[in-house]
Protein backbone atom coordinates (compact mmCIF):
# COMPACT_ATOMS: atom_id res chain seq x y z
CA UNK A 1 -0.18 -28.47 -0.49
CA UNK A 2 -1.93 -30.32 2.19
CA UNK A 3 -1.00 -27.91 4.99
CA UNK A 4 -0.45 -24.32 4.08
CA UNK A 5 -0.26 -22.83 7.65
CA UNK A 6 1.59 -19.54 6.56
CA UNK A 7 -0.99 -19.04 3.54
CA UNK A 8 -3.65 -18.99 6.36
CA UNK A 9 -2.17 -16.49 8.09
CA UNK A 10 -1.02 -14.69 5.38
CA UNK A 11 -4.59 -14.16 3.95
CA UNK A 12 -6.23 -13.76 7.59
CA UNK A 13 -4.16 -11.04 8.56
CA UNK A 14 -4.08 -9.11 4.86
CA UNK A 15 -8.21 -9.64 5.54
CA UNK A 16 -8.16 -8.26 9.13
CA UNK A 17 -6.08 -5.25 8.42
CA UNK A 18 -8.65 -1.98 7.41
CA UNK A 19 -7.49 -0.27 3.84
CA UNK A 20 -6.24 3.03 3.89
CA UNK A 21 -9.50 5.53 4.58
CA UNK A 22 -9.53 6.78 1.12
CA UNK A 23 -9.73 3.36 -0.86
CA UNK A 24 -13.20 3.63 -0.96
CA UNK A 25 -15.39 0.77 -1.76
CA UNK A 26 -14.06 -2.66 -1.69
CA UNK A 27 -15.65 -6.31 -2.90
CA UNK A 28 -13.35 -7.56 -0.42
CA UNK A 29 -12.30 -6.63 3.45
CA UNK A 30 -8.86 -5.59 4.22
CA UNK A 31 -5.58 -4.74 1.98
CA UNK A 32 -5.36 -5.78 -1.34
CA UNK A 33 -2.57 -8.34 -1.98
CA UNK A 34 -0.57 -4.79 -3.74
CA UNK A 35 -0.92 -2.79 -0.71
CA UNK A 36 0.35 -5.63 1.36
CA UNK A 37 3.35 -6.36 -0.63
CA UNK A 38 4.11 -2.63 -0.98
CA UNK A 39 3.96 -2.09 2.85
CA UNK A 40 6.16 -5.46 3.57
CA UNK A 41 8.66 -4.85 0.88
CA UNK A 42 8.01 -7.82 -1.63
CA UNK A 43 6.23 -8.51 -4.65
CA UNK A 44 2.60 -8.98 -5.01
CA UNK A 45 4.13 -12.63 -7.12
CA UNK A 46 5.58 -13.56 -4.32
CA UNK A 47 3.10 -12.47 -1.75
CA UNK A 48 0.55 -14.80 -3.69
CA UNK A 49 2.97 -17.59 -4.11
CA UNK A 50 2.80 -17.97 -0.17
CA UNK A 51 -0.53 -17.15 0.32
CA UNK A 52 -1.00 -20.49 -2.25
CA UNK A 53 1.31 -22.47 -0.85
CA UNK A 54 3.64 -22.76 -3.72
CA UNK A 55 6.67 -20.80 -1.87
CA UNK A 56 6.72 -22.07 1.87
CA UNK A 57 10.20 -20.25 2.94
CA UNK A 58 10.36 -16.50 3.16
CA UNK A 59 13.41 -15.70 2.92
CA UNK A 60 15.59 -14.24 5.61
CA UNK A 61 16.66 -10.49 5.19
CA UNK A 62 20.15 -9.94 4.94
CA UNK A 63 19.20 -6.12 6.50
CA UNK A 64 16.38 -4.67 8.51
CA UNK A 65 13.38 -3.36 6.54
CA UNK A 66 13.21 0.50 6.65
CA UNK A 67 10.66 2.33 8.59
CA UNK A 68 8.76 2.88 6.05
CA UNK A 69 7.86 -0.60 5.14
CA UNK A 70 7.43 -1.88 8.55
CA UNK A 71 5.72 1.37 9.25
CA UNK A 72 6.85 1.08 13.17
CA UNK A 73 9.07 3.82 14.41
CA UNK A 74 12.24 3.64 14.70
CA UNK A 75 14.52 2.25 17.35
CA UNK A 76 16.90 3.98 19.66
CA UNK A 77 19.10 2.06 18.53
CA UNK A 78 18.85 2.54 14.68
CA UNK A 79 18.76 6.40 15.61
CA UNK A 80 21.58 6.57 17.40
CA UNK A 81 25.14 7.96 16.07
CA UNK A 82 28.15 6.07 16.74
């Protein structure tokens, strides 16, 4: 586990993102690894596994994560009827 670039980032960005405003106190800044893997659409194992290093290949998603994991609006595109 020499280099564990993703891990990094991983943990930076779960530290730089504010909790919800009704989590209240925290020992810790930013999400929780829970809240993280809830709002990406894995599990908090595997969310830790790559934060550690263990795990170094996400794996690529066979469909596009729904709104309400990516919590981005949707697309023209995945709005429109064909």
């Amino acid at each position: 586990m020499a280099d564990n670039a993703l891990g990094r980032f991983l943990r930076a960005r779960r530290e730089a993102t504010p909790p919800p405003s009704t989590a209240g106190r925290r020992r810790t800044p930013g999400l929780r690894r829970g809240e993280l893997a809830d709002r990406a659409g894995i599990s908090v194992e595997y969310l830790t596994r790559l934060e550690r290093g263990t795990d170094r290949s996400p794996p690529a998603r066979s469909s596009s994560p729904s709104p309400t994991h990516s919590r981005c609006p949707p697309t023209s595109a995945s709005t429109s009827t064909a």
